[in-house]
C-alpha atoms as a PDB file:
ATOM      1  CA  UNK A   1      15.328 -39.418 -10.568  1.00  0.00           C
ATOM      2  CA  UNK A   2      15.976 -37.699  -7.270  1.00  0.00           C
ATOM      3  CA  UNK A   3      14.619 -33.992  -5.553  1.00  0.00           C
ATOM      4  CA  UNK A   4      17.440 -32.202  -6.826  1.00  0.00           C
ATOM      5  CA  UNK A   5      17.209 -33.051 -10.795  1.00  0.00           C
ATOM      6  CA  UNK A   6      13.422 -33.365 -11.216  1.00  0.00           C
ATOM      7  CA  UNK A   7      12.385 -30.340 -13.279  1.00  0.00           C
ATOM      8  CA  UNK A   8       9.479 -28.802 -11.730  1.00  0.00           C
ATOM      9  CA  UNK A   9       5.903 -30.016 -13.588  1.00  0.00           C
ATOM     10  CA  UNK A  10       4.254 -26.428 -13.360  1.00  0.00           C
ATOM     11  CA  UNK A  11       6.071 -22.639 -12.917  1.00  0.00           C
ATOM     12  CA  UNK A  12       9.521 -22.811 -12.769  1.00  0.00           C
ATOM     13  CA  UNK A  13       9.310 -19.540 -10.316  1.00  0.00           C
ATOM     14  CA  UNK A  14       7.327 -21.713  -7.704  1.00  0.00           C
ATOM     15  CA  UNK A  15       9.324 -21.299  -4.255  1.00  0.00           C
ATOM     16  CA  UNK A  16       8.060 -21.925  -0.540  1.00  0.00           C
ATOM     17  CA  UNK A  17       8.022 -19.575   2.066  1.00  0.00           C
ATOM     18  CA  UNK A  18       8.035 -20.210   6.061  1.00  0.00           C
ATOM     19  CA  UNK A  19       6.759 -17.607   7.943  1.00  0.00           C
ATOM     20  CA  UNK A  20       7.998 -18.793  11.928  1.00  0.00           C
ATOM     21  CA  UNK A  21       7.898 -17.129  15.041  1.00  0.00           C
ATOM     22  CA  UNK A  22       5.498 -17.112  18.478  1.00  0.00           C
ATOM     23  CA  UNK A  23       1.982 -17.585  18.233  1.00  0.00           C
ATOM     24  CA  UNK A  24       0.640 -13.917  17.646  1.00  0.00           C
ATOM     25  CA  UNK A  25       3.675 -12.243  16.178  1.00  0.00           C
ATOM     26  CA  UNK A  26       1.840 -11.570  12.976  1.00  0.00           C
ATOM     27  CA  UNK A  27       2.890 -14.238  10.712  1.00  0.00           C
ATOM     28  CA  UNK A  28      -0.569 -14.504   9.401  1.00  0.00           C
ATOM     29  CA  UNK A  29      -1.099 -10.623   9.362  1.00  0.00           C
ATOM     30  CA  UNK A  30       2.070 -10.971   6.686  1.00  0.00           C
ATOM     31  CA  UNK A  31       0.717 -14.103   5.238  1.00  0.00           C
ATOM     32  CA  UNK A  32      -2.333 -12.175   4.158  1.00  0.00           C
ATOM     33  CA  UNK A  33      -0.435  -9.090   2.746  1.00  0.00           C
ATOM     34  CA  UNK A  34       1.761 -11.508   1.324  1.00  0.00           C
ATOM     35  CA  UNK A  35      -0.277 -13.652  -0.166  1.00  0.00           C
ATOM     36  CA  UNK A  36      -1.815 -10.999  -3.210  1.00  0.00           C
ATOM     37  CA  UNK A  37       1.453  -9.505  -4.163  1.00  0.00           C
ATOM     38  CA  UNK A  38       3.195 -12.906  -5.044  1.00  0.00           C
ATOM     39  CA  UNK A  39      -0.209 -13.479  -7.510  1.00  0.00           C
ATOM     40  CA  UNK A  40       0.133 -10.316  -8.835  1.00  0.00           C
ATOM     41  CA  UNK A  41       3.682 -11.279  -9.744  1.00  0.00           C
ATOM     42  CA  UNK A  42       2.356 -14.139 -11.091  1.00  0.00           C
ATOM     43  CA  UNK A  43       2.418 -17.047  -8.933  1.00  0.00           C
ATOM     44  CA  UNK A  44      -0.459 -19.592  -7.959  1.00  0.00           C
ATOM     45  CA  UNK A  45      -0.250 -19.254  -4.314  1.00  0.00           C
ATOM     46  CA  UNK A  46      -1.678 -21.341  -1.439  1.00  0.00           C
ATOM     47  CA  UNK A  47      -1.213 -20.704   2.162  1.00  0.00           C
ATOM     48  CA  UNK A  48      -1.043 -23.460   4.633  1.00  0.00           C
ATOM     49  CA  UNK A  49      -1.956 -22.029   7.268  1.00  0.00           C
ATOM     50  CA  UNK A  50      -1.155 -24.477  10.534  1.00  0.00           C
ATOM     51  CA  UNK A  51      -4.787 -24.280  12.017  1.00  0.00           C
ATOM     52  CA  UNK A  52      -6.548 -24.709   9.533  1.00  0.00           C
ATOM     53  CA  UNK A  53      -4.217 -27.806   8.075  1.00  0.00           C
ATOM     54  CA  UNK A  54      -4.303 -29.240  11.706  1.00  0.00           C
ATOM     55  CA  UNK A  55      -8.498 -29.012  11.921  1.00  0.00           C
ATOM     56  CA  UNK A  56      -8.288 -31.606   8.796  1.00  0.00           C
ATOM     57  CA  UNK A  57      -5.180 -33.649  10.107  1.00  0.00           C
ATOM     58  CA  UNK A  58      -5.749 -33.265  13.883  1.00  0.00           C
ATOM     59  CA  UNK A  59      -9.004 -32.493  14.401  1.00  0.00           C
ATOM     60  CA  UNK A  60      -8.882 -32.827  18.377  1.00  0.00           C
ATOM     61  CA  UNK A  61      -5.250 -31.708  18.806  1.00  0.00           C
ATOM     62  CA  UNK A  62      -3.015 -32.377  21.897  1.00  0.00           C
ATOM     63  CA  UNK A  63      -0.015 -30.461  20.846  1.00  0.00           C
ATOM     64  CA  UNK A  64       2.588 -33.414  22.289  1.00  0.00           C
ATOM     65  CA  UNK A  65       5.575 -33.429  20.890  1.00  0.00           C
ATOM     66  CA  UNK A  66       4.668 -36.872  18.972  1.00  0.00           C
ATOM     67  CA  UNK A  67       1.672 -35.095  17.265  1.00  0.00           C
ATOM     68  CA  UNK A  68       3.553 -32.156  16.291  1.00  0.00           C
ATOM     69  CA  UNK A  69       6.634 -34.053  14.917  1.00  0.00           C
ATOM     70  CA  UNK A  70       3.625 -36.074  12.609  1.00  0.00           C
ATOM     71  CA  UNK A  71       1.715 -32.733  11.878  1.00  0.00           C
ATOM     72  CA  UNK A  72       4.811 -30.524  10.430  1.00  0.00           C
ATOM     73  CA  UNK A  73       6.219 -33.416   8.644  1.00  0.00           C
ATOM     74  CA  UNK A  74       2.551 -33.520   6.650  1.00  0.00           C
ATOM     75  CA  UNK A  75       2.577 -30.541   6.728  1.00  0.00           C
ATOM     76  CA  UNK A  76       6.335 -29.951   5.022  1.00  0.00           C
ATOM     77  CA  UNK A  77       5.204 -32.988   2.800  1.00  0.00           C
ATOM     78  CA  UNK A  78       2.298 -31.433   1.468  1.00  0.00           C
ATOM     79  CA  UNK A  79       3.823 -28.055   0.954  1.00  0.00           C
ATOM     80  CA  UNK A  80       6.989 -29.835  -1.053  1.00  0.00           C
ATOM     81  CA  UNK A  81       3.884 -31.897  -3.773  1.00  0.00           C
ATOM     82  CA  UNK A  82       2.347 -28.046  -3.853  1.00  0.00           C
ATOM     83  CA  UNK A  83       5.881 -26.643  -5.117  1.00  0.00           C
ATOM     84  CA  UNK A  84       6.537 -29.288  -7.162  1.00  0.00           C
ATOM     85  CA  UNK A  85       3.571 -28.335  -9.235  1.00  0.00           C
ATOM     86  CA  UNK A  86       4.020 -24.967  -9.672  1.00  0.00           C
ATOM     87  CA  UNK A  87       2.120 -23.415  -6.474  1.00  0.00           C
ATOM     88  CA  UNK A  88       3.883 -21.216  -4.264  1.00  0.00           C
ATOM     89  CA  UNK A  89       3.483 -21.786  -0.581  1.00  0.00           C
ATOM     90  CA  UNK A  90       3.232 -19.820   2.213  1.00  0.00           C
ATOM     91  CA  UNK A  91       3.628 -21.977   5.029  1.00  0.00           C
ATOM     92  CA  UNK A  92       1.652 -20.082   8.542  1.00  0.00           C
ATOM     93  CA  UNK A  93       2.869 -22.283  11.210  1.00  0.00           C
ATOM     94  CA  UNK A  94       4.789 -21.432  14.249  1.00  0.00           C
ATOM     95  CA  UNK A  95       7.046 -24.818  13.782  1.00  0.00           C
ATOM     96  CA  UNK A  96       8.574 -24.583  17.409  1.00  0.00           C
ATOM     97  CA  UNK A  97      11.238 -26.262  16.588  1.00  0.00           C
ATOM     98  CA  UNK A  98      14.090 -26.214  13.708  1.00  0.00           C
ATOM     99  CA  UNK A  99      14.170 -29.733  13.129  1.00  0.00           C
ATOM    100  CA  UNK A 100      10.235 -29.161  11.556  1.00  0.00           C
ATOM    101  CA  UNK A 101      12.012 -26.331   9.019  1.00  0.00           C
ATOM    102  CA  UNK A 102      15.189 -28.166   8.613  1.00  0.00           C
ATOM    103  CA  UNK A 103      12.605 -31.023   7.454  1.00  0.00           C
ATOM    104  CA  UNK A 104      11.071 -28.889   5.091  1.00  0.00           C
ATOM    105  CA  UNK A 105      14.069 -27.472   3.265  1.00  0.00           C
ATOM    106  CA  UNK A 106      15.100 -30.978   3.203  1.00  0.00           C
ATOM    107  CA  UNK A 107      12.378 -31.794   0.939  1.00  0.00           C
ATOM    108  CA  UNK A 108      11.984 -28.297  -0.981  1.00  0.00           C
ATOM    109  CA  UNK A 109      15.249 -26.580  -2.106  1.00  0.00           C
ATOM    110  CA  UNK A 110      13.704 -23.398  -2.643  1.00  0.00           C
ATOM    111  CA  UNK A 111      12.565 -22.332   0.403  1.00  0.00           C
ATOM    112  CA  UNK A 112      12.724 -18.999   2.199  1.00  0.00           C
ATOM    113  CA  UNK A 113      12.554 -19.023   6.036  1.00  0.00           C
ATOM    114  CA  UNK A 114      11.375 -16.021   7.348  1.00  0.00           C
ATOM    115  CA  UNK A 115      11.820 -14.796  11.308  1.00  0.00           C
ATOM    116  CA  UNK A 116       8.824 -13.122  12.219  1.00  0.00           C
ATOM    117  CA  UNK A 117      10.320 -11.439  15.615  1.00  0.00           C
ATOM    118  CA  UNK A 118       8.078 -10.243  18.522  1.00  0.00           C
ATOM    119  CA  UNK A 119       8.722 -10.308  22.076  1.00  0.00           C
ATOM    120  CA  UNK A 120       6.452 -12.863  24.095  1.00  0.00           C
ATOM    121  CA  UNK A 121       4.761 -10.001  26.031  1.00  0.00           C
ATOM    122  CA  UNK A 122       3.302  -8.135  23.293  1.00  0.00           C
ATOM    123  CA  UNK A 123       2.235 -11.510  21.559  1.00  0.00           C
ATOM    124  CA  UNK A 124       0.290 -12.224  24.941  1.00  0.00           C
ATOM    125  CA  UNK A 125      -1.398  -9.017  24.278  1.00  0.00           C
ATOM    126  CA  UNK A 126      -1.827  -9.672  20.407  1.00  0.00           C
ATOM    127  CA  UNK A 127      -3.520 -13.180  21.018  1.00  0.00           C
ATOM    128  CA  UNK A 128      -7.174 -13.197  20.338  1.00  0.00           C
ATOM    129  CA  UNK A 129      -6.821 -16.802  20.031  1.00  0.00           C
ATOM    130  CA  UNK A 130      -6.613 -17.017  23.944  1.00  0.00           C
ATOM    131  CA  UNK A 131      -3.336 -19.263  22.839  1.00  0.00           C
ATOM    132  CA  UNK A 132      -1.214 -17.892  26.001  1.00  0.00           C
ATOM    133  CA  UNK A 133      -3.859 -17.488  28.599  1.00  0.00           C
ATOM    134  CA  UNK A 134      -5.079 -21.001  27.815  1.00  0.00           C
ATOM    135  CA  UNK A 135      -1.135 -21.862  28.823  1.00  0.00           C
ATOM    136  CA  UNK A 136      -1.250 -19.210  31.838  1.00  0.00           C
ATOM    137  CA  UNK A 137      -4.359 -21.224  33.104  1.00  0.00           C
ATOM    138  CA  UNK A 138      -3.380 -24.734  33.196  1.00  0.00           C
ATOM    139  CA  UNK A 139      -5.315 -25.441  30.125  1.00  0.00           C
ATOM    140  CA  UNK A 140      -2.247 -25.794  27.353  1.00  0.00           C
ATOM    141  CA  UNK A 141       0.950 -27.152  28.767  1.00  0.00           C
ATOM    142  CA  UNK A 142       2.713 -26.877  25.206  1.00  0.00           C
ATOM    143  CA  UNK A 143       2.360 -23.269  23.888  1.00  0.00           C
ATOM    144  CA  UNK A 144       5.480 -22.247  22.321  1.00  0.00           C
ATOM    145  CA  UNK A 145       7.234 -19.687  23.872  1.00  0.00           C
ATOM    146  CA  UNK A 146       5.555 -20.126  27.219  1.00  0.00           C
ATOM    147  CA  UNK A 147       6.089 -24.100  28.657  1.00  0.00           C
ATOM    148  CA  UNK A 148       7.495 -25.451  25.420  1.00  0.00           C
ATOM    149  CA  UNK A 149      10.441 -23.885  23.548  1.00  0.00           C
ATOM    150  CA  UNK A 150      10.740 -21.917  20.319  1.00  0.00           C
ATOM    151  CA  UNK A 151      13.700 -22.371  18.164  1.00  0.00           C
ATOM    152  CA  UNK A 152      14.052 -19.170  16.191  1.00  0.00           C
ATOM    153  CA  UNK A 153      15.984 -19.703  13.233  1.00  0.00           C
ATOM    154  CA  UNK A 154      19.542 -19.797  13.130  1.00  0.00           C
ATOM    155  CA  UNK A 155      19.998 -18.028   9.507  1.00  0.00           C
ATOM    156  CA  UNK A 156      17.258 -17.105   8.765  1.00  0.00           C
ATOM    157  CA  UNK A 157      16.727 -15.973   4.952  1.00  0.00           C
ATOM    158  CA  UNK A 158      14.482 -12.693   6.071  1.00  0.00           C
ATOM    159  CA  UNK A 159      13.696 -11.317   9.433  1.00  0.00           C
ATOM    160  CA  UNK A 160      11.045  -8.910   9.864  1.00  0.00           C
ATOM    161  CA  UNK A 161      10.584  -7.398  13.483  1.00  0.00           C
ATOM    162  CA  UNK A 162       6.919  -6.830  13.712  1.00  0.00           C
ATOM    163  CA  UNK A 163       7.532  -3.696  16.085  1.00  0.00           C
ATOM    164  CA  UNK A 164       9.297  -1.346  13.854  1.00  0.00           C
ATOM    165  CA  UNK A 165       7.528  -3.050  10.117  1.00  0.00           C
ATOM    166  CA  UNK A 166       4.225  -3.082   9.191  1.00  0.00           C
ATOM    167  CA  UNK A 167       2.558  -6.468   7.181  1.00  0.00           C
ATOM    168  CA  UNK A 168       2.933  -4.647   4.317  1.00  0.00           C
ATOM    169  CA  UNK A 169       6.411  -3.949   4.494  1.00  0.00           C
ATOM    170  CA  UNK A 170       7.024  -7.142   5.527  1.00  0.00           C
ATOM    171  CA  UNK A 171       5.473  -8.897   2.332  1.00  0.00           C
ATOM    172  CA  UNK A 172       7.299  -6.402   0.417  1.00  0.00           C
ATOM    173  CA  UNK A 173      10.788  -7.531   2.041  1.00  0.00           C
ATOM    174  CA  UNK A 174      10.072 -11.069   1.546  1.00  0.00           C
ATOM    175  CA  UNK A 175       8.901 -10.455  -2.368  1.00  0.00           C
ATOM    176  CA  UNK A 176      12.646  -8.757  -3.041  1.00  0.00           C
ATOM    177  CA  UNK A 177      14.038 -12.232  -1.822  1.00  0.00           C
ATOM    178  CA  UNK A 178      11.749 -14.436  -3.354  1.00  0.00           C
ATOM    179  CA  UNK A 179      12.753 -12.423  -6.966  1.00  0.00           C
ATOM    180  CA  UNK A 180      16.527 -12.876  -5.864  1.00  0.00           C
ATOM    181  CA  UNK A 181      15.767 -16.553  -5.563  1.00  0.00           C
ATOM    182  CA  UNK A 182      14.064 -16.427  -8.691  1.00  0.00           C
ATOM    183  CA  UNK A 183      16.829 -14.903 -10.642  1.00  0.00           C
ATOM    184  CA  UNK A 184      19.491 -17.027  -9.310  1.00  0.00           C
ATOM    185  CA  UNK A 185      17.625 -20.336 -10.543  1.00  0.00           C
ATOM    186  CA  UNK A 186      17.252 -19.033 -13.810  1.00  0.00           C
END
């Protein structure tokens, strides 16, 4: 039986949702306002958040292109078994490049990819990771945005613009298309 006539084993409402953009445009801001109002909706939720994923699967990074092209196919892998029992995901993780979503939706049909737009300069001054001044100092040779490209999404199923929404409105936005999925699958 292939992807596309499986029945799901858990809740047939169980989508995925890929919040993308620069490293400190807020995509974990929305994740976390997101996050409560899908449960109170009634999905299990889990949020992959790429950090955290990558201290278990990478747990001295390099950020080559090799290692990322491994990590965000695990990642998309791992995120298609959650869906297919039931759990919503929220997928945190920059994914640089479209080829990582494009991946993704190849392996879960159901999935929402959300811009999260900020320009690079205020995500410099967002970063308490040190993410871009690690990259300004020689340190990171691969931060997205800064030596290594990001592919915003072509067609994108929501774009929030993080300087004119708050998280909250954002999670709001993105629960109106997740029930628009919802109905057109039933």
């Amino acid at each position: 039986m292939d992807r596309e006539t499986r029945k799901p084993i858990g809740s047939s409402h169980a989508t995925a949702i890929w919040l993308t953009g620069l490293p400190a445009s807020g995509k974990s801001t929305i994740a976390a306002a997101l996050k409560p109002k899908l449960e109170a909706a009634g999905h299990t939720v889990e949020v992959l958040e790429s950090d955290a994923v990558r201290r278990v699967l990478t747990p001295v990074p390099t950020y080559s292109r090799e290692e990322r092209d491994l990590f965000y196919r695990a990642l998309a892998f791992l995120g298609s078994r959650l869906v297919m029992y039931g759990v919503t995901v929220v997928f945190d993780a920059t994914a640089n490049r479209r080829a990582y979503r494009d991946f993704a939706r190849s392996l879960i049909p159901r999935l929402i990819e959300v811009a999260v737009v900020c320009p690079l300069e205020l995500c410099m001054k967002r970063d308490y990771k040190g993410t871009y001044q690690r990259g300004q100092q020689g340190e990171s040779t691969t931060v997205p945005g800064l030596q290594d490209p990001y592919e915003a999404p072509l067609n994108p199923d929501v774009t929030i613009d993080t300087t004119k929404m708050t998280a909250e409105e954002a999670a709001w936005k993105i629960i109106e298309r997740t029930k628009g999925q919802e109905e057109s699958a039933s």
